[in-house]
PDB file of N, CA and C in Angstrom:
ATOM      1  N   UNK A   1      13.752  -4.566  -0.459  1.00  0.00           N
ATOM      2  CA  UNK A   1      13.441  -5.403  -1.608  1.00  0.00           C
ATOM      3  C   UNK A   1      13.144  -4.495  -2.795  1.00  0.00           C
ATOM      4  N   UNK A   2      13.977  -4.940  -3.778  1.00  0.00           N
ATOM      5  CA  UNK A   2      13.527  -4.052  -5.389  1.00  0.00           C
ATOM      6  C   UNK A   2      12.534  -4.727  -6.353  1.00  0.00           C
ATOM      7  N   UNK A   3      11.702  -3.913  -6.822  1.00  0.00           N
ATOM      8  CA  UNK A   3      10.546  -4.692  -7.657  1.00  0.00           C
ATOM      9  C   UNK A   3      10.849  -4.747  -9.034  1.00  0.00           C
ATOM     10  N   UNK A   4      10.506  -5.184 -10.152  1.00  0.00           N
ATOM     11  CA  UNK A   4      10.973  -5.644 -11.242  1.00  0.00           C
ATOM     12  C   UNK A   4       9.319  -5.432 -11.816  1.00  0.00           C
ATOM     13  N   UNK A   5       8.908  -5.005 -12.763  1.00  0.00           N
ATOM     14  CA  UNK A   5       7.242  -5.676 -13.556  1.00  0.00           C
ATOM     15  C   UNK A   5       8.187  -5.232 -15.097  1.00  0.00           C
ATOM     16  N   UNK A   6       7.654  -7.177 -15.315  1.00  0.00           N
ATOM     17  CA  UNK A   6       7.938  -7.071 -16.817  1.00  0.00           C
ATOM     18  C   UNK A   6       6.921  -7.525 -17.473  1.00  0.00           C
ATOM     19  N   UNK A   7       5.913  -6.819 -18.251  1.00  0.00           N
ATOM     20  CA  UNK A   7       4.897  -7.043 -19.033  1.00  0.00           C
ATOM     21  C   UNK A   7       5.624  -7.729 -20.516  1.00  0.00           C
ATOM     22  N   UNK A   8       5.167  -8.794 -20.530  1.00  0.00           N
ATOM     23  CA  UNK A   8       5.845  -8.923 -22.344  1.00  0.00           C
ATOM     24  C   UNK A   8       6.947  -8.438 -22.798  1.00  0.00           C
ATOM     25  N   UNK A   9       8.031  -8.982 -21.807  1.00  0.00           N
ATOM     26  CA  UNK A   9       9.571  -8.996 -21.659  1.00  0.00           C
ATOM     27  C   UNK A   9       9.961  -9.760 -20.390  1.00  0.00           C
ATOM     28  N   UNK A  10      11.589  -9.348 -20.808  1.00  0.00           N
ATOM     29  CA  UNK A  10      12.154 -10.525 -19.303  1.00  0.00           C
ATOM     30  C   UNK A  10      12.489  -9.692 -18.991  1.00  0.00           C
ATOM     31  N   UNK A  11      12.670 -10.002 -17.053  1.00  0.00           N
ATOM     32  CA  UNK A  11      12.536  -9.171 -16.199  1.00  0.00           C
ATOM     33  C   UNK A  11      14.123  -8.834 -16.120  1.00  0.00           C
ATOM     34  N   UNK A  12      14.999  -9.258 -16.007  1.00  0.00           N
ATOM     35  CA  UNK A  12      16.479  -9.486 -16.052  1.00  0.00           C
ATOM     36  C   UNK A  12      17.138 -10.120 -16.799  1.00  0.00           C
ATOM     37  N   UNK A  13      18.095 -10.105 -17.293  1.00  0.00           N
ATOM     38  CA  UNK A  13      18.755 -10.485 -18.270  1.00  0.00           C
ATOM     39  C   UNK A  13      20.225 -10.507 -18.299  1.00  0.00           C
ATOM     40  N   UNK A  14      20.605 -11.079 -17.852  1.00  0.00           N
ATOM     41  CA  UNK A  14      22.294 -11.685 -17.687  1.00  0.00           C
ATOM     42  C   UNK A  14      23.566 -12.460 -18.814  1.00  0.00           C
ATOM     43  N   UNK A  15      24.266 -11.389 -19.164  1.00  0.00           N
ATOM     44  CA  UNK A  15      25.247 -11.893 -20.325  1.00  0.00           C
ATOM     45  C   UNK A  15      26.854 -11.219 -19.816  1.00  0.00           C
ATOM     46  N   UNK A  16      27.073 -11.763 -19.151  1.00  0.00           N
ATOM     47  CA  UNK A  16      28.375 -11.193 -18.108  1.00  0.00           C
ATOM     48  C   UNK A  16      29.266 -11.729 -18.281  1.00  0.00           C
ATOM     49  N   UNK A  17      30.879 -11.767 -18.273  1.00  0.00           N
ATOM     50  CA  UNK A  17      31.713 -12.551 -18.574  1.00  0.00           C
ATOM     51  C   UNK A  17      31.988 -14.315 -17.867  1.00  0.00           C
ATOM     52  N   UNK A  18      32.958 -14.375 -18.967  1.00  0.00           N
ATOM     53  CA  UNK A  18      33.061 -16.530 -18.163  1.00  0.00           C
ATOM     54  C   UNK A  18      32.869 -16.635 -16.977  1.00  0.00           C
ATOM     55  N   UNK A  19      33.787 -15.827 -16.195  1.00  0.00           N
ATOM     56  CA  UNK A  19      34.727 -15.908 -14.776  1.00  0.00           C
ATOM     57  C   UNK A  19      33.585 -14.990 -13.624  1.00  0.00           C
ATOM     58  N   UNK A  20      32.553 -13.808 -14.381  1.00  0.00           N
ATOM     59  CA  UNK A  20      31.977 -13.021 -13.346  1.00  0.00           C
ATOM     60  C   UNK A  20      30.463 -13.580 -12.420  1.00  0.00           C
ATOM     61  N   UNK A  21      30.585 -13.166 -10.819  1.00  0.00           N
ATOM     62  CA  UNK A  21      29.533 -14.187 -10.309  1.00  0.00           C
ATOM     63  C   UNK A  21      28.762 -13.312  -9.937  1.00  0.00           C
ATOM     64  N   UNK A  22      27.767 -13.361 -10.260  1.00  0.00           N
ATOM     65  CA  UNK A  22      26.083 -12.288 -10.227  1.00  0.00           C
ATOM     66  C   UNK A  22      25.461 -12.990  -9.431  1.00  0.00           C
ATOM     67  N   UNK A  23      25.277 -11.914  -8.351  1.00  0.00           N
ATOM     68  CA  UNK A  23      24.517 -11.898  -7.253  1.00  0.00           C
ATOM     69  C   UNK A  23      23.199 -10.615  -7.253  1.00  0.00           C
ATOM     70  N   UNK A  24      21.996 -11.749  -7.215  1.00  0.00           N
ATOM     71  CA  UNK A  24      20.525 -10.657  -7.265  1.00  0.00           C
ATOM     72  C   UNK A  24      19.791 -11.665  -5.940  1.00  0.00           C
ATOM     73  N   UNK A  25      19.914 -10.045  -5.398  1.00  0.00           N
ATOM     74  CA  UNK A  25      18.577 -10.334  -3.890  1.00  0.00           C
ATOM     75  C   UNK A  25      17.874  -9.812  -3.827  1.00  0.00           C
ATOM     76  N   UNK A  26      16.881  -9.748  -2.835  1.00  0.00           N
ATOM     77  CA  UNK A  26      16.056  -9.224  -2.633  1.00  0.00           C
ATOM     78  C   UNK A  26      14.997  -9.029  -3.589  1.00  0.00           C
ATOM     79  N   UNK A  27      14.985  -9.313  -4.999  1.00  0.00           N
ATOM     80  CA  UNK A  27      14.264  -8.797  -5.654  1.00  0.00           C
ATOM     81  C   UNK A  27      11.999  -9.884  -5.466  1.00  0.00           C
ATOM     82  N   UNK A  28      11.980  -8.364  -6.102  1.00  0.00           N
ATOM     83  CA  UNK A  28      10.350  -9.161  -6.412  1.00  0.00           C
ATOM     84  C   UNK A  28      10.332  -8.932  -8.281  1.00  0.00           C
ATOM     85  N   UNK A  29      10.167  -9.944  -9.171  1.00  0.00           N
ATOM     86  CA  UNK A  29       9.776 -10.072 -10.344  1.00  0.00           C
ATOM     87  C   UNK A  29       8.771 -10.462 -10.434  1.00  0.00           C
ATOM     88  N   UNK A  30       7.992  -9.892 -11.142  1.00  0.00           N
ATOM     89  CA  UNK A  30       6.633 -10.072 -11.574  1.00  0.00           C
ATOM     90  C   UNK A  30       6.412  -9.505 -12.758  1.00  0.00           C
ATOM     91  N   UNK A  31       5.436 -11.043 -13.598  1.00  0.00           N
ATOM     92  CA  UNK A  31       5.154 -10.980 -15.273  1.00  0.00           C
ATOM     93  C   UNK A  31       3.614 -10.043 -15.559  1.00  0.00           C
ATOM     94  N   UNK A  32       2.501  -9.383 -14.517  1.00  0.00           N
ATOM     95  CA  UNK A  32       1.489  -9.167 -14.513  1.00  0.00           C
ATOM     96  C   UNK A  32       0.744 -10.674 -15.728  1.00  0.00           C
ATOM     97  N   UNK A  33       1.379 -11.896 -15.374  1.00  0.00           N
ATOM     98  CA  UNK A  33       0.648 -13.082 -16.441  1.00  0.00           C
ATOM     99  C   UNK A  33       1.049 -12.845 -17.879  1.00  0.00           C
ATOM    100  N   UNK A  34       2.172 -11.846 -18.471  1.00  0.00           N
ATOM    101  CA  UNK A  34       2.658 -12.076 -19.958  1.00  0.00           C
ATOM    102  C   UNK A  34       3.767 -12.107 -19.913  1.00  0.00           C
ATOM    103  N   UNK A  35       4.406 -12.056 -18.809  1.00  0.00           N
ATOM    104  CA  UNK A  35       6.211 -11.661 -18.944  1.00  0.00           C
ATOM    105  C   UNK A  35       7.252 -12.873 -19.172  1.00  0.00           C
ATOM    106  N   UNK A  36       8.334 -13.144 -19.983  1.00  0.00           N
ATOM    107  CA  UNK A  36       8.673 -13.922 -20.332  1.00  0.00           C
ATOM    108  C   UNK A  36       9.474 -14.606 -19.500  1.00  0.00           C
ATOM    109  N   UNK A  37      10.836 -14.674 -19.021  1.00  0.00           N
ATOM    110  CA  UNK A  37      11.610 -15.277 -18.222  1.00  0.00           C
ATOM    111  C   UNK A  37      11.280 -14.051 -17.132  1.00  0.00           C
ATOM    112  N   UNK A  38      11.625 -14.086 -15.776  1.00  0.00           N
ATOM    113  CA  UNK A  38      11.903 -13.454 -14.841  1.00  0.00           C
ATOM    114  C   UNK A  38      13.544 -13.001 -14.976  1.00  0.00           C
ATOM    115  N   UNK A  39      14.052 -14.190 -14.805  1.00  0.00           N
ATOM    116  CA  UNK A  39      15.588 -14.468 -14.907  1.00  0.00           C
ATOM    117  C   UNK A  39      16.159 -14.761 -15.961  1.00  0.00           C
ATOM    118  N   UNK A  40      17.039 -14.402 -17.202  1.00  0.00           N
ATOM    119  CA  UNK A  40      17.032 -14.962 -18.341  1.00  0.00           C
ATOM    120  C   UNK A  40      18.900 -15.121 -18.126  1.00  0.00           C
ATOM    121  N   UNK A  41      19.335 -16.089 -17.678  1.00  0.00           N
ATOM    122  CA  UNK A  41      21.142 -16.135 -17.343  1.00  0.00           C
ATOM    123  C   UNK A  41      21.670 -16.793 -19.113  1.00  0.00           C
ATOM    124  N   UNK A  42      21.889 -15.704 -19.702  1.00  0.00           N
ATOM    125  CA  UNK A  42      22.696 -15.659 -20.853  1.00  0.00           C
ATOM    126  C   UNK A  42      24.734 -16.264 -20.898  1.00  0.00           C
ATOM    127  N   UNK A  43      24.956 -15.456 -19.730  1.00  0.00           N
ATOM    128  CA  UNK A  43      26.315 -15.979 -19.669  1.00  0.00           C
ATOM    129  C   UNK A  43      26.460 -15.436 -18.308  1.00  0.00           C
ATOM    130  N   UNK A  44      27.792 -15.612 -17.662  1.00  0.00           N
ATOM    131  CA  UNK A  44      28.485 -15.318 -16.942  1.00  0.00           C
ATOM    132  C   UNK A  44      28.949 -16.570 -16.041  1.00  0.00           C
ATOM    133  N   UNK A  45      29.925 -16.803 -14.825  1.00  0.00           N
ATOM    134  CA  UNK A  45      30.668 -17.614 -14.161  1.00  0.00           C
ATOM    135  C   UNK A  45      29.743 -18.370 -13.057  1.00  0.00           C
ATOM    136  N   UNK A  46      28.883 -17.616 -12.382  1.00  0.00           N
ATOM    137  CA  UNK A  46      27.651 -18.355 -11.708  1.00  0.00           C
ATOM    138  C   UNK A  46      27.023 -17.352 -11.147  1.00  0.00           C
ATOM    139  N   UNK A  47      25.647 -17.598 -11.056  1.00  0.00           N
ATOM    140  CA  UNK A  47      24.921 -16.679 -11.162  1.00  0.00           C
ATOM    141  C   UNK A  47      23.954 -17.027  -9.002  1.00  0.00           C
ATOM    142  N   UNK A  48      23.916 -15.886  -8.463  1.00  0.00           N
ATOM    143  CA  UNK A  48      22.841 -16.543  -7.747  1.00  0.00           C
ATOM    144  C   UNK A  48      22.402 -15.430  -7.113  1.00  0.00           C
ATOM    145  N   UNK A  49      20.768 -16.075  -6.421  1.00  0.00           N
ATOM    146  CA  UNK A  49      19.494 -15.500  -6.566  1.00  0.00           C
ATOM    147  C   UNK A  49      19.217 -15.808  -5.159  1.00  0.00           C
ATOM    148  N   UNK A  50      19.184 -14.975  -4.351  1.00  0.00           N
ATOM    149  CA  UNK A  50      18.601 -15.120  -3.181  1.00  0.00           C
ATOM    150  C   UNK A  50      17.178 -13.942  -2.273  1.00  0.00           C
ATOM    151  N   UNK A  51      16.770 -14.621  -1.824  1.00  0.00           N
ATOM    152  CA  UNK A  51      15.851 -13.693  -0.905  1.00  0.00           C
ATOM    153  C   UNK A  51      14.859 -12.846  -2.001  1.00  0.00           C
ATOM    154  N   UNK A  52      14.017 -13.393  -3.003  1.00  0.00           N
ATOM    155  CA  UNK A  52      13.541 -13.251  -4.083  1.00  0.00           C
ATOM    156  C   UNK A  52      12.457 -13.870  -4.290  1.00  0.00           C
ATOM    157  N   UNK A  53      11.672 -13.255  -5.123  1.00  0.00           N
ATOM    158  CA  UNK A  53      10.250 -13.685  -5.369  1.00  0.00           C
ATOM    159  C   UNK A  53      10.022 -13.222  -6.937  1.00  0.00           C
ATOM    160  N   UNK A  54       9.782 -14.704  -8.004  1.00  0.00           N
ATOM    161  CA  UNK A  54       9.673 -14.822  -9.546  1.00  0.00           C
ATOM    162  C   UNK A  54       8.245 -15.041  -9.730  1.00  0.00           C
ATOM    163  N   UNK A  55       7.333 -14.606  -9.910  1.00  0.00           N
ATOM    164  CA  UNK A  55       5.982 -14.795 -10.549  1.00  0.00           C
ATOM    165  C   UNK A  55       5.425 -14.098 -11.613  1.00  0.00           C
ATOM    166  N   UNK A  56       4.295 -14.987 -12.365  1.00  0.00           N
ATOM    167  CA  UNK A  56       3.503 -14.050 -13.327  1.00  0.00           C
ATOM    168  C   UNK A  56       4.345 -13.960 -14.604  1.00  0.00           C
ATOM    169  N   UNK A  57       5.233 -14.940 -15.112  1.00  0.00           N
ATOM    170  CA  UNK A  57       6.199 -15.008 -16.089  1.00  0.00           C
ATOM    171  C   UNK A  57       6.234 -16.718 -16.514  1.00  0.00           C
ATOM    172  N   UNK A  58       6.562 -16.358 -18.238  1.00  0.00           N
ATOM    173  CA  UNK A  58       6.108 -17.798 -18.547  1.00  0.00           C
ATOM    174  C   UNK A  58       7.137 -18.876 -17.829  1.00  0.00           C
ATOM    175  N   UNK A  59       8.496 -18.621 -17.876  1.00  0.00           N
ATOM    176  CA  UNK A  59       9.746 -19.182 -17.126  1.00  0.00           C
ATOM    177  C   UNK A  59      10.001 -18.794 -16.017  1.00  0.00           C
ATOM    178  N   UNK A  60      10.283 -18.950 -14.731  1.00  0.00           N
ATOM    179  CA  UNK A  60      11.196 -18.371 -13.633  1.00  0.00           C
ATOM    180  C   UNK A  60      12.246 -18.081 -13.693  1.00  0.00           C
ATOM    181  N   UNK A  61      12.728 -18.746 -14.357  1.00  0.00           N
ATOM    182  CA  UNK A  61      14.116 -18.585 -14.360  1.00  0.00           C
ATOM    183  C   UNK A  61      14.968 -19.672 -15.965  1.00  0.00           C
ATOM    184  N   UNK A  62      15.234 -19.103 -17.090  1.00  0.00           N
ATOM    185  CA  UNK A  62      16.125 -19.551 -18.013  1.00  0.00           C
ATOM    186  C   UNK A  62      17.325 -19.758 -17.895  1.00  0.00           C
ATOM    187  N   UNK A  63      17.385 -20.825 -17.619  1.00  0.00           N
ATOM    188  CA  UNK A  63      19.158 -21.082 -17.468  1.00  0.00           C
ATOM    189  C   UNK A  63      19.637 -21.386 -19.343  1.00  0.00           C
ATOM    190  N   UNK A  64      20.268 -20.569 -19.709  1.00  0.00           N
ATOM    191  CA  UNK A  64      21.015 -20.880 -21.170  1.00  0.00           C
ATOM    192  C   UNK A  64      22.406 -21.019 -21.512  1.00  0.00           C
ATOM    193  N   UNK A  65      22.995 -20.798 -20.280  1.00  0.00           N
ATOM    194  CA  UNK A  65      24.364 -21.189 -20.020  1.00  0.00           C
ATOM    195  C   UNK A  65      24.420 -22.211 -19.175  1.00  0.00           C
ATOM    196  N   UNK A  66      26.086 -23.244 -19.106  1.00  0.00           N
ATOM    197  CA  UNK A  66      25.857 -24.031 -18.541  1.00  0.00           C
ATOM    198  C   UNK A  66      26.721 -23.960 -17.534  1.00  0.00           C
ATOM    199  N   UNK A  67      26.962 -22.547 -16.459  1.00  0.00           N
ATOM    200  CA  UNK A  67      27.624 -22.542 -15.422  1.00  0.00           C
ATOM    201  C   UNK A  67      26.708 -22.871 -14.145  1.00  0.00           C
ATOM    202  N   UNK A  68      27.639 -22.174 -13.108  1.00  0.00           N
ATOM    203  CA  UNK A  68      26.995 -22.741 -11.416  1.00  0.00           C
ATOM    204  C   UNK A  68      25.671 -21.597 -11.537  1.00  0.00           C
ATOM    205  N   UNK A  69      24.826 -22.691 -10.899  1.00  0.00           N
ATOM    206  CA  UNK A  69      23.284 -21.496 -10.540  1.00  0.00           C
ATOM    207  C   UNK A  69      23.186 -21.945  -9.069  1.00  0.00           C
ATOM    208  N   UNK A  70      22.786 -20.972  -8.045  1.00  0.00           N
ATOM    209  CA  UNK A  70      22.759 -21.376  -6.869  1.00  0.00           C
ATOM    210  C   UNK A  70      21.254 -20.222  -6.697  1.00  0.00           C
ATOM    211  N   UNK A  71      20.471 -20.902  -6.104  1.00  0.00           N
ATOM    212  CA  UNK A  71      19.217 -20.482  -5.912  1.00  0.00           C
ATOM    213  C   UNK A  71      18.843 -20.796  -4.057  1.00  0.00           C
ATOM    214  N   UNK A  72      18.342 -19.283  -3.488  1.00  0.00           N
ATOM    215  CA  UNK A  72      18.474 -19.718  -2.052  1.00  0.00           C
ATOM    216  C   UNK A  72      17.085 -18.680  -1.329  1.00  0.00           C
ATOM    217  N   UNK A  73      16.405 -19.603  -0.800  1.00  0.00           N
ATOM    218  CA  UNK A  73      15.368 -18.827  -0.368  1.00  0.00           C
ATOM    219  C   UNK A  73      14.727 -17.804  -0.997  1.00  0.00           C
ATOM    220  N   UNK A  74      14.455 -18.412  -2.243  1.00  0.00           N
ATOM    221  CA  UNK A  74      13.143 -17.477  -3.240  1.00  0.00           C
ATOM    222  C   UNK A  74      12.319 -18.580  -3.710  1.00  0.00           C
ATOM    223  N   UNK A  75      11.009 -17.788  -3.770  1.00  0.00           N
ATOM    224  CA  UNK A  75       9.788 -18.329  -4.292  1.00  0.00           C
ATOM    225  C   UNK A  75       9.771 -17.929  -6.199  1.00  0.00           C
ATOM    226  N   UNK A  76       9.067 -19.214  -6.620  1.00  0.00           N
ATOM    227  CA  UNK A  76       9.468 -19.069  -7.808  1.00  0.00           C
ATOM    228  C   UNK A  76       7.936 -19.910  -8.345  1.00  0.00           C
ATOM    229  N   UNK A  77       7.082 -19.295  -8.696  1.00  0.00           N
ATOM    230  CA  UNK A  77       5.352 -19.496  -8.286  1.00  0.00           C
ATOM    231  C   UNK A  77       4.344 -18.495  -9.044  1.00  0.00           C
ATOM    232  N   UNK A  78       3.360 -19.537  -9.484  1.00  0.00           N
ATOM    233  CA  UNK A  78       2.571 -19.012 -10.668  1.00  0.00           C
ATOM    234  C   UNK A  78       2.872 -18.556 -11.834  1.00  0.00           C
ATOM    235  N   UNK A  79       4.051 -19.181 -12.556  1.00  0.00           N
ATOM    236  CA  UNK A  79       4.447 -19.029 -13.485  1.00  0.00           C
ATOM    237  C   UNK A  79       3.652 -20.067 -15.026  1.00  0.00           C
ATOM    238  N   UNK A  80       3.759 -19.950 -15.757  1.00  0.00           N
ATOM    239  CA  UNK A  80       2.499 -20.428 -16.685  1.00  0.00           C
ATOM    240  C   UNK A  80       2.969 -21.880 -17.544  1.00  0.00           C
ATOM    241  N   UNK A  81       4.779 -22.180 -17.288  1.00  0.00           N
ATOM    242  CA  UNK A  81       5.503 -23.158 -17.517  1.00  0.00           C
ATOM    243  C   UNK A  81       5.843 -23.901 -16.728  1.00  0.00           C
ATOM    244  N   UNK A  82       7.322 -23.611 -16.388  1.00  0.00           N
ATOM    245  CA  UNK A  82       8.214 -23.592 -15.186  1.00  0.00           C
ATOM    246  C   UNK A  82       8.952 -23.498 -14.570  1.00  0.00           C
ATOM    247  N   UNK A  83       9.255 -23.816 -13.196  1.00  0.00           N
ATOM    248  CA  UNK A  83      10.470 -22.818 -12.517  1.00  0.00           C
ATOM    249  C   UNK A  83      11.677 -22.138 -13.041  1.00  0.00           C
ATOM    250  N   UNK A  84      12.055 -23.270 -13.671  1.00  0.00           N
ATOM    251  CA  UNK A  84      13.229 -22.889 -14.166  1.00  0.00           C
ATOM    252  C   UNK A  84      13.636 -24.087 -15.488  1.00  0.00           C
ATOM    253  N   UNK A  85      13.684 -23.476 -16.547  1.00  0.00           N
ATOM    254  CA  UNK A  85      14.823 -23.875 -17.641  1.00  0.00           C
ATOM    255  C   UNK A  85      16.085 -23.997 -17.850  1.00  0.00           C
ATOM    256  N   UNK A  86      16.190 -25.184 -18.466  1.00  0.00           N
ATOM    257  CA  UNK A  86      17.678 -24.766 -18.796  1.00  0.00           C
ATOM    258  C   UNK A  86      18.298 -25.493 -20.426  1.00  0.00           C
ATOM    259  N   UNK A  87      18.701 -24.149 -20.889  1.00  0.00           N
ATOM    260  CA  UNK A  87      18.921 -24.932 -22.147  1.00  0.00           C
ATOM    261  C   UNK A  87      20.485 -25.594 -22.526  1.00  0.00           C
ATOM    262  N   UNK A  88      21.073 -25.508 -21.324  1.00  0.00           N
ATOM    263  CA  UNK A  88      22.390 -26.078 -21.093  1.00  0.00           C
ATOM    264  C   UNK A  88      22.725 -27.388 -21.317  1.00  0.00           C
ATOM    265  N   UNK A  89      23.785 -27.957 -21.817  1.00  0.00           N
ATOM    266  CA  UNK A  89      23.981 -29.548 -21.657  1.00  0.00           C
ATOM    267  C   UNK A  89      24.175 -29.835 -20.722  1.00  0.00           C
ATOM    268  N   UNK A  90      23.292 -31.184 -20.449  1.00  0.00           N
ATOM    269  CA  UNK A  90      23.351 -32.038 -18.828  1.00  0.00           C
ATOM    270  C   UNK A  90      24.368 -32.820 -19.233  1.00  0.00           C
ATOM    271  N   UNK A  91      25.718 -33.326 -17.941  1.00  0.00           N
ATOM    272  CA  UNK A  91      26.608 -33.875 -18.017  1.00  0.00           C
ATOM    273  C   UNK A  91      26.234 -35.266 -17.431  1.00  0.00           C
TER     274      UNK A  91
END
């Protein structure tokens, strides 16, 4: 497992092409209580998150694109908003 601490920033940040599919495991993100998104998915084809742990960040996870998100066995907890955003249009 890889650790992530983002104090007053996002922990990851994703702007990848239309078609490309981002895969993040294992990770541990943590905001120490100021960090902004954990996950911030800017662009790319679909994004997914497995075997992971998002805390201590105002968002878990920003969805701002409106492709596939597949989320699988991660905790996404004590965050100061919530789990996950999305500023995408709902169809």
């Amino acid at each position: 497992m890889g650790g992530v601490l983002a104090s007053l920033t996002n922990g990851i940040v994703v702007n990848a092409g239309l078609t490309d599919r981002i895969v993040l495991r294992g990770l541990d993100i943590h905001g120490v209580g100021n960090g902004f998104d954990g996950i911030k998915f800017i662009a790319g084809g679909s994004l997914h998150v497995e075997d992971s742990v998002i805390s201590g960040m105002q968002n878990g996870i920003n969805i701002a694109a409106g492709n596939e998100i597949y989320i699988k066995n991660t905790y996404i907890r004590n965050n100061s908003n919530v789990g996950c955003t999305s500023l995408a249009p709902v169809d």
